[in-house]
PDB file of N, CA and C in Angstrom:
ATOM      1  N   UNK A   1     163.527 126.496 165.295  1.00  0.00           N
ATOM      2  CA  UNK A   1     162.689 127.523 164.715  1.00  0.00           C
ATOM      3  C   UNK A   1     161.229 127.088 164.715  1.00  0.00           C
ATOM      4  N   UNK A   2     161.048 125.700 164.359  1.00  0.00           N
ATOM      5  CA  UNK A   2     159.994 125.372 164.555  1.00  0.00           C
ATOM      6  C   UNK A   2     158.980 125.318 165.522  1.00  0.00           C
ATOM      7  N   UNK A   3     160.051 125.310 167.117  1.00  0.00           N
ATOM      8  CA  UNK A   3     159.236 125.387 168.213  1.00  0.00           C
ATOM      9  C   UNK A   3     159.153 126.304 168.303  1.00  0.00           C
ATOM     10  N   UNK A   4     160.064 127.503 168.131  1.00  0.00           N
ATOM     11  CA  UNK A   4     159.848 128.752 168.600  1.00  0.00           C
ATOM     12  C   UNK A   4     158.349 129.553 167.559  1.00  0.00           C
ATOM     13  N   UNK A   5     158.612 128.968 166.437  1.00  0.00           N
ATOM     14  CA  UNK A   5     156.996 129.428 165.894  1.00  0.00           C
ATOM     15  C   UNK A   5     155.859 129.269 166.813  1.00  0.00           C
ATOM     16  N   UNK A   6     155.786 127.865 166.939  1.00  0.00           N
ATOM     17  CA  UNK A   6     154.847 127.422 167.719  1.00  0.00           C
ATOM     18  C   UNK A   6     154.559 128.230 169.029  1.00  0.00           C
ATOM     19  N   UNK A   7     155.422 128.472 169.386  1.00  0.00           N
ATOM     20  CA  UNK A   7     155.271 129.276 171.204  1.00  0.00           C
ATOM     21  C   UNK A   7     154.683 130.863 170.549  1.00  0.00           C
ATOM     22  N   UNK A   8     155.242 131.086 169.678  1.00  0.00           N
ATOM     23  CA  UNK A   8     154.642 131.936 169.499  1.00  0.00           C
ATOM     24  C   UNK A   8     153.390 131.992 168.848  1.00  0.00           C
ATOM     25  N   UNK A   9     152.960 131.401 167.955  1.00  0.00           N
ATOM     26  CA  UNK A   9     151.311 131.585 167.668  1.00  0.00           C
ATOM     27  C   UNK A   9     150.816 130.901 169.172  1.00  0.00           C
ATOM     28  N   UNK A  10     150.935 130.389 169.834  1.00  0.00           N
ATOM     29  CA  UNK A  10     150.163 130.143 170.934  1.00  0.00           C
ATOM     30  C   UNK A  10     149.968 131.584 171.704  1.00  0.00           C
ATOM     31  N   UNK A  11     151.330 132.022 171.909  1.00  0.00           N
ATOM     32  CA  UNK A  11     151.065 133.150 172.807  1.00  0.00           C
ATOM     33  C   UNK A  11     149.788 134.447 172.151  1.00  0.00           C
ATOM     34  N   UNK A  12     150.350 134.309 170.604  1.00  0.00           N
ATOM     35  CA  UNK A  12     149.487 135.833 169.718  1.00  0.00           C
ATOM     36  C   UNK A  12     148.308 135.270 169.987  1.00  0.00           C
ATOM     37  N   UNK A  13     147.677 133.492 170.138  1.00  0.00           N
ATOM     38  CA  UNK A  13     146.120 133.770 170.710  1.00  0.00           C
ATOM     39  C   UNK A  13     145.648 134.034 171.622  1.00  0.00           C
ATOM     40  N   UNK A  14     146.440 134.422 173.041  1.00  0.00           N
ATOM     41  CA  UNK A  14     146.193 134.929 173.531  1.00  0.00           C
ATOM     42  C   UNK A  14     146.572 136.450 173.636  1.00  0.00           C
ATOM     43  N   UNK A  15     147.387 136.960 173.575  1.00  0.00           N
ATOM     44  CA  UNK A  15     147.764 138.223 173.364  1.00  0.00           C
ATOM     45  C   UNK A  15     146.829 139.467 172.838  1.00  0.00           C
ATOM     46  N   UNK A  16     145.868 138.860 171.997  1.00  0.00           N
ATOM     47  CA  UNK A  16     145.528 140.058 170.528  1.00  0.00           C
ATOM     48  C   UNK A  16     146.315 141.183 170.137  1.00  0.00           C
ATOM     49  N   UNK A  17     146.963 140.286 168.881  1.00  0.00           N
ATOM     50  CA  UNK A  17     148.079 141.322 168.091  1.00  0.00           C
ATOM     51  C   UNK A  17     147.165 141.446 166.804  1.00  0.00           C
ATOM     52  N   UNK A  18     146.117 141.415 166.822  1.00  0.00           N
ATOM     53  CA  UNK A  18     144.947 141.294 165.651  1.00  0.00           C
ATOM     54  C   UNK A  18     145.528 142.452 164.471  1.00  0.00           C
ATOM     55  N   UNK A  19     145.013 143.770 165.091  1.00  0.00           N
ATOM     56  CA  UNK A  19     145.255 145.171 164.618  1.00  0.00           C
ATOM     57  C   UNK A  19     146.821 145.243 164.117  1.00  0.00           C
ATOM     58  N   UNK A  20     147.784 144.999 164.772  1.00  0.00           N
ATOM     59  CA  UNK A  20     149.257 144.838 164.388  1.00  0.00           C
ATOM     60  C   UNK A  20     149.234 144.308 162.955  1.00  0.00           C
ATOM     61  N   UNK A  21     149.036 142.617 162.952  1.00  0.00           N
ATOM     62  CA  UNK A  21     149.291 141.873 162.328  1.00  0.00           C
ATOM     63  C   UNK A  21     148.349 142.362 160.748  1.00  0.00           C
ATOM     64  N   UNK A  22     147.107 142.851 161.059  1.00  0.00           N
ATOM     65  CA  UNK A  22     146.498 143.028 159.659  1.00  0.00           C
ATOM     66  C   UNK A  22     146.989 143.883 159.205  1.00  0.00           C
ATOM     67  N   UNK A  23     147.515 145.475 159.915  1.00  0.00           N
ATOM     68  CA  UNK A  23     147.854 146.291 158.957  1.00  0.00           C
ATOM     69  C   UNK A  23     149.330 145.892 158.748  1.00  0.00           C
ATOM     70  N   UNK A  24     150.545 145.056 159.381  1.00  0.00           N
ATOM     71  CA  UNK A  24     151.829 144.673 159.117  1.00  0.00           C
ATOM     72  C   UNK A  24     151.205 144.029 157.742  1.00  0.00           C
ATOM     73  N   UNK A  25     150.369 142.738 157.375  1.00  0.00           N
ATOM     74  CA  UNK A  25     150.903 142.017 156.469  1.00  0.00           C
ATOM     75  C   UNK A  25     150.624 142.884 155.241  1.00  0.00           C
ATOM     76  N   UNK A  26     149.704 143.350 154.669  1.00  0.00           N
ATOM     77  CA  UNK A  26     149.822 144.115 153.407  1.00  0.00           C
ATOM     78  C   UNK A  26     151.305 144.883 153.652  1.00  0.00           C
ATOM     79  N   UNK A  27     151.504 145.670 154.356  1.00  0.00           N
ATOM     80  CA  UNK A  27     153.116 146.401 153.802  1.00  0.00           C
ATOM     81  C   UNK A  27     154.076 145.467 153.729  1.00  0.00           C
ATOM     82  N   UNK A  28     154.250 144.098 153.936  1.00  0.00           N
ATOM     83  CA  UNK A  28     155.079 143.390 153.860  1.00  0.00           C
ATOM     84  C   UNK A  28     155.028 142.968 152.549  1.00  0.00           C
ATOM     85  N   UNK A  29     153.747 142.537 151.929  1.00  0.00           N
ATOM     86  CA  UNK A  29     153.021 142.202 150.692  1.00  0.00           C
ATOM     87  C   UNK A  29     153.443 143.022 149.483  1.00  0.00           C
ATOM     88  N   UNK A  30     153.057 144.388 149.655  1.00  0.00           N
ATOM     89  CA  UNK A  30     153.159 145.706 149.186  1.00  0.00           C
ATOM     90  C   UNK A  30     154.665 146.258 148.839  1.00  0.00           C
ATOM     91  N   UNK A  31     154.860 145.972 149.774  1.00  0.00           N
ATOM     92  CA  UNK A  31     156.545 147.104 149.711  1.00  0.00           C
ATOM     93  C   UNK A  31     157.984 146.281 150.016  1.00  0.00           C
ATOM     94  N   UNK A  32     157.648 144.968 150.397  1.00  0.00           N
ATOM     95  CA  UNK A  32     158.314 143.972 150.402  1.00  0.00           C
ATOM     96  C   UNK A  32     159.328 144.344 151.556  1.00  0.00           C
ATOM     97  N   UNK A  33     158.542 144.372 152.891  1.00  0.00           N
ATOM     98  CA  UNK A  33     159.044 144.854 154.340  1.00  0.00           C
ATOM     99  C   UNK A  33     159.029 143.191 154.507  1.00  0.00           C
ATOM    100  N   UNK A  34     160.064 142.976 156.273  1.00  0.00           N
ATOM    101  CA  UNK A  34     160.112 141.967 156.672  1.00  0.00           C
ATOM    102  C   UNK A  34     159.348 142.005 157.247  1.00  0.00           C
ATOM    103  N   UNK A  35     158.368 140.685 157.894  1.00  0.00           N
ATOM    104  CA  UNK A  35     157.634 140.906 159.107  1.00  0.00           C
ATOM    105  C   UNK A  35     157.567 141.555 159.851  1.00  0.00           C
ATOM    106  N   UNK A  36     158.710 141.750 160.320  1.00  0.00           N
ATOM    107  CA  UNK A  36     159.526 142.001 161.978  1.00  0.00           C
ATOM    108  C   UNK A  36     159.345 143.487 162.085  1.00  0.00           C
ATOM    109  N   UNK A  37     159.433 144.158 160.687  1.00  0.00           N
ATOM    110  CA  UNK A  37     159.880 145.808 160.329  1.00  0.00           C
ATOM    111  C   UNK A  37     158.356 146.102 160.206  1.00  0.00           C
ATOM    112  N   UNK A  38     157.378 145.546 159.291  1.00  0.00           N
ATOM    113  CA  UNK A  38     156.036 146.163 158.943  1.00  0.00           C
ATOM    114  C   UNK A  38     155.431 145.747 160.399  1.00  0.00           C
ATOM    115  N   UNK A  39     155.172 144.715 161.114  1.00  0.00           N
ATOM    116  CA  UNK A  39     154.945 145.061 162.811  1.00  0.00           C
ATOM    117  C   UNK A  39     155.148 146.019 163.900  1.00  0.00           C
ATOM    118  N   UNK A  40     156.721 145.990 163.259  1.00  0.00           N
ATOM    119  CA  UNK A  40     157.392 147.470 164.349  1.00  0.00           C
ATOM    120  C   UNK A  40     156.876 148.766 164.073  1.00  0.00           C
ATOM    121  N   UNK A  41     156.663 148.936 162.701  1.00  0.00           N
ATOM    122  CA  UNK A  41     156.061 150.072 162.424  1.00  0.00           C
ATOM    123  C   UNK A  41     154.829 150.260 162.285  1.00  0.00           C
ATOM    124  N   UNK A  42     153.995 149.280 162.561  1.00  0.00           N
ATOM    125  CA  UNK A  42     152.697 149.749 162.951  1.00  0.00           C
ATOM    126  C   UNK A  42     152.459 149.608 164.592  1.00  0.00           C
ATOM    127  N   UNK A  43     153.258 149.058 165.271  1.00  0.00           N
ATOM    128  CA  UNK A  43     152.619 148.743 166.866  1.00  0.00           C
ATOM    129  C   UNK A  43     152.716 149.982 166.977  1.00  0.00           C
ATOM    130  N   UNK A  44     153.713 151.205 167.539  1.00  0.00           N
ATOM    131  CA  UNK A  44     153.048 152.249 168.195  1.00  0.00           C
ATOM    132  C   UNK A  44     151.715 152.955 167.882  1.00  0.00           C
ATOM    133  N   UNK A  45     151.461 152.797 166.373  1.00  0.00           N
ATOM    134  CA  UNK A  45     150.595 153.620 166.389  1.00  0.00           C
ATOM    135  C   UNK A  45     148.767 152.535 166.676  1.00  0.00           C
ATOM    136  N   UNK A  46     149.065 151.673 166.828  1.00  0.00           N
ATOM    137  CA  UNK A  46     148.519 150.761 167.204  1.00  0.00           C
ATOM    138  C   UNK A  46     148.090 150.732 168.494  1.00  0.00           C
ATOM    139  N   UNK A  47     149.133 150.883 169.438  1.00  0.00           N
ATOM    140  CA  UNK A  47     149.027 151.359 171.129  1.00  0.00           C
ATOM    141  C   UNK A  47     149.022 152.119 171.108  1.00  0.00           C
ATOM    142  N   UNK A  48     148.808 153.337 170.330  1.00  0.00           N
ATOM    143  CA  UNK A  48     148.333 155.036 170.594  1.00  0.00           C
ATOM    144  C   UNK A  48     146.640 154.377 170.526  1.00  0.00           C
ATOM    145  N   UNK A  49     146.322 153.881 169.885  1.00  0.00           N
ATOM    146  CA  UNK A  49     144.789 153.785 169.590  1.00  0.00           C
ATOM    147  C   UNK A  49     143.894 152.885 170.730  1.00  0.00           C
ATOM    148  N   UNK A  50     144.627 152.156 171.158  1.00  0.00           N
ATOM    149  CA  UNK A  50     144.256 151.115 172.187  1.00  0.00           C
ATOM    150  C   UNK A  50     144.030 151.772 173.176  1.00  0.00           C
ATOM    151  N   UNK A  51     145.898 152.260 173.909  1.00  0.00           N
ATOM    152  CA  UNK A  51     145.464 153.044 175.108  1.00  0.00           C
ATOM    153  C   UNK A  51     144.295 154.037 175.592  1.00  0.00           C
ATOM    154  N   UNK A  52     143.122 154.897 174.284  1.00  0.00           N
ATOM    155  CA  UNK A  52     142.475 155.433 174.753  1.00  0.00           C
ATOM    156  C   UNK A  52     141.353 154.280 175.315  1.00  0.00           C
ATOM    157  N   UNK A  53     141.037 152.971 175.128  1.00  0.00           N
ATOM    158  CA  UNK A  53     139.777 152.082 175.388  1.00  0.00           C
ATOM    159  C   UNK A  53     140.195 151.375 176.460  1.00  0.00           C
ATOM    160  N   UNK A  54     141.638 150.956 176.715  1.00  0.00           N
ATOM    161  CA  UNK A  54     141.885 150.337 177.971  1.00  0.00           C
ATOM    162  C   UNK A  54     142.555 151.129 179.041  1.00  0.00           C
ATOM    163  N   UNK A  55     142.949 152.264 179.054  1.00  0.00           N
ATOM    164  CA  UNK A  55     144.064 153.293 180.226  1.00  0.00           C
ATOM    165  C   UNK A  55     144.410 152.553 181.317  1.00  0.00           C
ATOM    166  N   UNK A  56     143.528 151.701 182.026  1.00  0.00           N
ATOM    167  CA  UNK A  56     144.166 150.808 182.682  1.00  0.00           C
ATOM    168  C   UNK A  56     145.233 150.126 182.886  1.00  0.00           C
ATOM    169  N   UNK A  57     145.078 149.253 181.308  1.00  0.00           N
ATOM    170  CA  UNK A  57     145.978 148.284 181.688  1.00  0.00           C
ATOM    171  C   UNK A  57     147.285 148.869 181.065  1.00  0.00           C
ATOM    172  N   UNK A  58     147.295 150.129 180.309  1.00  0.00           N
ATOM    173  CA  UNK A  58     148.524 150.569 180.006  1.00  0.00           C
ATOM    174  C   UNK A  58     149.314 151.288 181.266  1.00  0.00           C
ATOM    175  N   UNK A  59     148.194 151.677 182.537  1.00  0.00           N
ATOM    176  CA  UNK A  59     149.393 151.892 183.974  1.00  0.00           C
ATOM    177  C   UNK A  59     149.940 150.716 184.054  1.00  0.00           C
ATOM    178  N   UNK A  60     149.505 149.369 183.754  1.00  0.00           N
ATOM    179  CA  UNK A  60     150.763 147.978 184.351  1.00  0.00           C
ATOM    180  C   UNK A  60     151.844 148.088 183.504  1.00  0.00           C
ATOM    181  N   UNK A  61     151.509 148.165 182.146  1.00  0.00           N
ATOM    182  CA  UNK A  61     152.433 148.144 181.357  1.00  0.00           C
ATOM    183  C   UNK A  61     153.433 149.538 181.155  1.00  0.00           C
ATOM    184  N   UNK A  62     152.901 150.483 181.502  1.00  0.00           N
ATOM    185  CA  UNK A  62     153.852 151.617 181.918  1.00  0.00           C
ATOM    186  C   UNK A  62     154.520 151.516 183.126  1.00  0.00           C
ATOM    187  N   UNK A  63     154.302 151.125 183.682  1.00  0.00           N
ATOM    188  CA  UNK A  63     155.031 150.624 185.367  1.00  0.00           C
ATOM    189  C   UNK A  63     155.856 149.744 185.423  1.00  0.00           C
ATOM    190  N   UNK A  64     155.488 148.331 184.392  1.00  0.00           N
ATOM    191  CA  UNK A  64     156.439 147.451 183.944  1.00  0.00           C
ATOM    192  C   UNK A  64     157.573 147.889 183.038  1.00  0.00           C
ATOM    193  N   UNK A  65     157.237 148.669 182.218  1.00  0.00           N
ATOM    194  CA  UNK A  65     158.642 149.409 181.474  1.00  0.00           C
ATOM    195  C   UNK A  65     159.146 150.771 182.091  1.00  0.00           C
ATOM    196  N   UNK A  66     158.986 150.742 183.667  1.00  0.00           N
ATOM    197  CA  UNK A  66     159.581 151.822 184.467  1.00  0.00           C
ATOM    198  C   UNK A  66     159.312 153.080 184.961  1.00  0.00           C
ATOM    199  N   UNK A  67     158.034 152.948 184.177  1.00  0.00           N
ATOM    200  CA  UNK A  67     157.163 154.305 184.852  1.00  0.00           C
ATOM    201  C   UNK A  67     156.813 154.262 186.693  1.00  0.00           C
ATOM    202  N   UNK A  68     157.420 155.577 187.475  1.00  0.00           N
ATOM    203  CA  UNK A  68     156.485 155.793 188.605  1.00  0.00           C
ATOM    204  C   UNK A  68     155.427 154.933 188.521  1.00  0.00           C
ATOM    205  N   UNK A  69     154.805 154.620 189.649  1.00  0.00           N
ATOM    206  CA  UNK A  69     154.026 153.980 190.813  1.00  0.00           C
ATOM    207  C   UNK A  69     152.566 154.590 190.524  1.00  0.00           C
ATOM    208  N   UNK A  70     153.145 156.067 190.269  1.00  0.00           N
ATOM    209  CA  UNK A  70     151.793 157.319 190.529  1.00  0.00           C
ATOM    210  C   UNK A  70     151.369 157.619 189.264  1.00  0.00           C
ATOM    211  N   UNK A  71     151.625 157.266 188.483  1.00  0.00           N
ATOM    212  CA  UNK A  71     151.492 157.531 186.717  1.00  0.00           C
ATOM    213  C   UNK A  71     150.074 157.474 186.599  1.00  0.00           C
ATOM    214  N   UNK A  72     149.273 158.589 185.700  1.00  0.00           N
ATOM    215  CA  UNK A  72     147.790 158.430 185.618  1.00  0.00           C
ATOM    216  C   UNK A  72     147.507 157.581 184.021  1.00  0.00           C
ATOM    217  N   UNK A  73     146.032 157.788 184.222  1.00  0.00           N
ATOM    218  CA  UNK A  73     145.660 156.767 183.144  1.00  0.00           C
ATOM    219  C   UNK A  73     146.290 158.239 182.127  1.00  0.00           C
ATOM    220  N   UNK A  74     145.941 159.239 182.134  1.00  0.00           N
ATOM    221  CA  UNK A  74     146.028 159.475 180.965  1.00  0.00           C
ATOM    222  C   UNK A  74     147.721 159.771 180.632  1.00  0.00           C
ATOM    223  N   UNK A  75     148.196 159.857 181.557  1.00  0.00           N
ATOM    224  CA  UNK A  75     150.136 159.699 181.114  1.00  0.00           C
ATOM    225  C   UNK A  75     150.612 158.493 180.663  1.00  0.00           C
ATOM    226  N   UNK A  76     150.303 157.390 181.048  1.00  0.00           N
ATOM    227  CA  UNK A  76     149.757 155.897 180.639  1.00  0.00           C
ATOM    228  C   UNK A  76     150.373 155.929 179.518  1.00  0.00           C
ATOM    229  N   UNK A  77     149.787 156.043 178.945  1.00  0.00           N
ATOM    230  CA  UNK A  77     149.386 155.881 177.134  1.00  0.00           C
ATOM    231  C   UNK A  77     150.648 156.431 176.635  1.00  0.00           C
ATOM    232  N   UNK A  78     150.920 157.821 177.152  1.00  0.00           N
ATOM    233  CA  UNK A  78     151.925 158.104 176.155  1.00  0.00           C
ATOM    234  C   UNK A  78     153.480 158.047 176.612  1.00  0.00           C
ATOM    235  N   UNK A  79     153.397 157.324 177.992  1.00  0.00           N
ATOM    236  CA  UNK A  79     154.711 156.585 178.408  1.00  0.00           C
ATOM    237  C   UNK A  79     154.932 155.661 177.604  1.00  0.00           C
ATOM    238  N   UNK A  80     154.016 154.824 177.297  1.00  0.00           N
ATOM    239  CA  UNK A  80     154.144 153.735 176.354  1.00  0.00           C
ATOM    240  C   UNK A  80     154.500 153.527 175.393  1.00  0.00           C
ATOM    241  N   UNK A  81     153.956 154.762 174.525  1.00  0.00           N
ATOM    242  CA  UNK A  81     154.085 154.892 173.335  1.00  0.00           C
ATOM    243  C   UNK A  81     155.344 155.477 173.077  1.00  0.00           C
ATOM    244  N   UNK A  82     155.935 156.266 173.930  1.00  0.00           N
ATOM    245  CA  UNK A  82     157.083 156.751 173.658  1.00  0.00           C
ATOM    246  C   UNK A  82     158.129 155.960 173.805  1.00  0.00           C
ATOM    247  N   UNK A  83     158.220 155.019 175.042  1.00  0.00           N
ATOM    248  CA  UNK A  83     159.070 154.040 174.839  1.00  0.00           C
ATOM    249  C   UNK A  83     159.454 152.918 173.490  1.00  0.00           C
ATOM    250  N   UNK A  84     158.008 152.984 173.303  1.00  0.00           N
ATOM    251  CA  UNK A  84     158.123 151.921 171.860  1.00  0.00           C
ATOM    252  C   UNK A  84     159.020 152.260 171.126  1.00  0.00           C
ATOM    253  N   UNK A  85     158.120 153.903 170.776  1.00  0.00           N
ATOM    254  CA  UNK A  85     159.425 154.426 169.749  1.00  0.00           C
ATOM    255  C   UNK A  85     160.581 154.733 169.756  1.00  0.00           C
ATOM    256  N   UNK A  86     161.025 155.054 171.227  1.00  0.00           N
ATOM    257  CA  UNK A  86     162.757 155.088 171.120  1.00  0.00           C
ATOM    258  C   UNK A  86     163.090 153.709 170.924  1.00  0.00           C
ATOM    259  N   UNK A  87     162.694 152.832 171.491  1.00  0.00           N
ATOM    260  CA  UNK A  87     163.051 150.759 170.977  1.00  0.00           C
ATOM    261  C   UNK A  87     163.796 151.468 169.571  1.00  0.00           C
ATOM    262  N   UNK A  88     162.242 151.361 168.503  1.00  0.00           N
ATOM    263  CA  UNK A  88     162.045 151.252 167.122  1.00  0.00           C
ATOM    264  C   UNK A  88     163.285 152.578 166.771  1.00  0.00           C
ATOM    265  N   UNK A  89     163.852 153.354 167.038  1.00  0.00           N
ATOM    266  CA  UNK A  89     164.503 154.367 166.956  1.00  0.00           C
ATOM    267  C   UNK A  89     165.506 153.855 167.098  1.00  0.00           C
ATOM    268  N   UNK A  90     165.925 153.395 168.419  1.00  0.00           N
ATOM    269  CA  UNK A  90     167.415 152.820 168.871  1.00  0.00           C
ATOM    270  C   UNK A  90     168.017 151.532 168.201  1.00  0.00           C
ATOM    271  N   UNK A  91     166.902 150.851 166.842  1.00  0.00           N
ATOM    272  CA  UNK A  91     166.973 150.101 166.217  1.00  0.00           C
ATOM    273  C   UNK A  91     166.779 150.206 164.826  1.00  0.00           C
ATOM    274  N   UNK A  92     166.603 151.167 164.176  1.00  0.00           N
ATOM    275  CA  UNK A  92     166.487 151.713 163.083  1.00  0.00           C
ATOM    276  C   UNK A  92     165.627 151.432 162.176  1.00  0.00           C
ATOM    277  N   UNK A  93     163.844 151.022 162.871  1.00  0.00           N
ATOM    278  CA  UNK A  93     162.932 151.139 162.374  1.00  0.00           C
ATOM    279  C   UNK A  93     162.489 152.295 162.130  1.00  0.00           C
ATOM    280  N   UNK A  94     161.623 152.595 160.910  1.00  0.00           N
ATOM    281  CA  UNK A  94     160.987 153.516 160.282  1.00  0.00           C
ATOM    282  C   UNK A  94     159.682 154.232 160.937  1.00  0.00           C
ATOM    283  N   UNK A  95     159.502 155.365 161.367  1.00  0.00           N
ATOM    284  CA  UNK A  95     158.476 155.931 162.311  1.00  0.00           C
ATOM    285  C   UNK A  95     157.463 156.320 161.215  1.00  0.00           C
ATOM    286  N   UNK A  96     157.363 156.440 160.053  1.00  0.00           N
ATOM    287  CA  UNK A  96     156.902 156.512 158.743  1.00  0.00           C
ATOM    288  C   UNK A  96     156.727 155.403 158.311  1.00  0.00           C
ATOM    289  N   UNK A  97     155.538 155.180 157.391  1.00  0.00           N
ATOM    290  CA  UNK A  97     155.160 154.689 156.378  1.00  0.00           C
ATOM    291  C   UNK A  97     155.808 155.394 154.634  1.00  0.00           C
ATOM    292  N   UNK A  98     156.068 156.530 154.715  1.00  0.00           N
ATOM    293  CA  UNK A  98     156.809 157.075 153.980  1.00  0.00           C
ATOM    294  C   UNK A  98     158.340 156.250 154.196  1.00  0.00           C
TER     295      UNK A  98
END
């Protein structure tokens, strides 16, 4: 467990999970969510907000989770986002803050 921490804060400095991680830890604080759950439920709406500043790089990452070849910037975004949420759906995270 210990290494696997480690690999992982190495990776989040590179990554920027900045936005994730600040609004996850208060609801974890707050409402006494696990990490894992107050993360899940803020990343999509997290990559709804992103994808409008980078559209780019959400065609790799829509292409990498199976999107067409031909996918535009602006379908991008909400390939992405939709995938997240069936994940968080097919796993019985909360699409609400409610």
């Amino acid at each position: 467990m210990a290494t696997a921490s480690l690999m992982a804060g190495l990776a989040f400095g590179n990554a920027g999970v900045g936005a994730v991680h600040a609004l996850a830890y208060p609801l974890g604080g707050r409402f006494h969510l696990s990490h894992g759950v107050s993360n899940a439920v803020m990343f999509s709406h997290v990559m709804r907000w992103n994808s409008t500043s980078c559209p780019d790089k959400f065609i790799d990452i829509a292409i990498a989770m199976g999107a067409d070849h031909s996918i535009s910037e602006s379908e991008a975004g909400d390939y992405v986002v939709a995938k997240i949420e069936a994940l968080c759906v097919s796993v019985s995270i909360p699409k609400q803050l409610r």
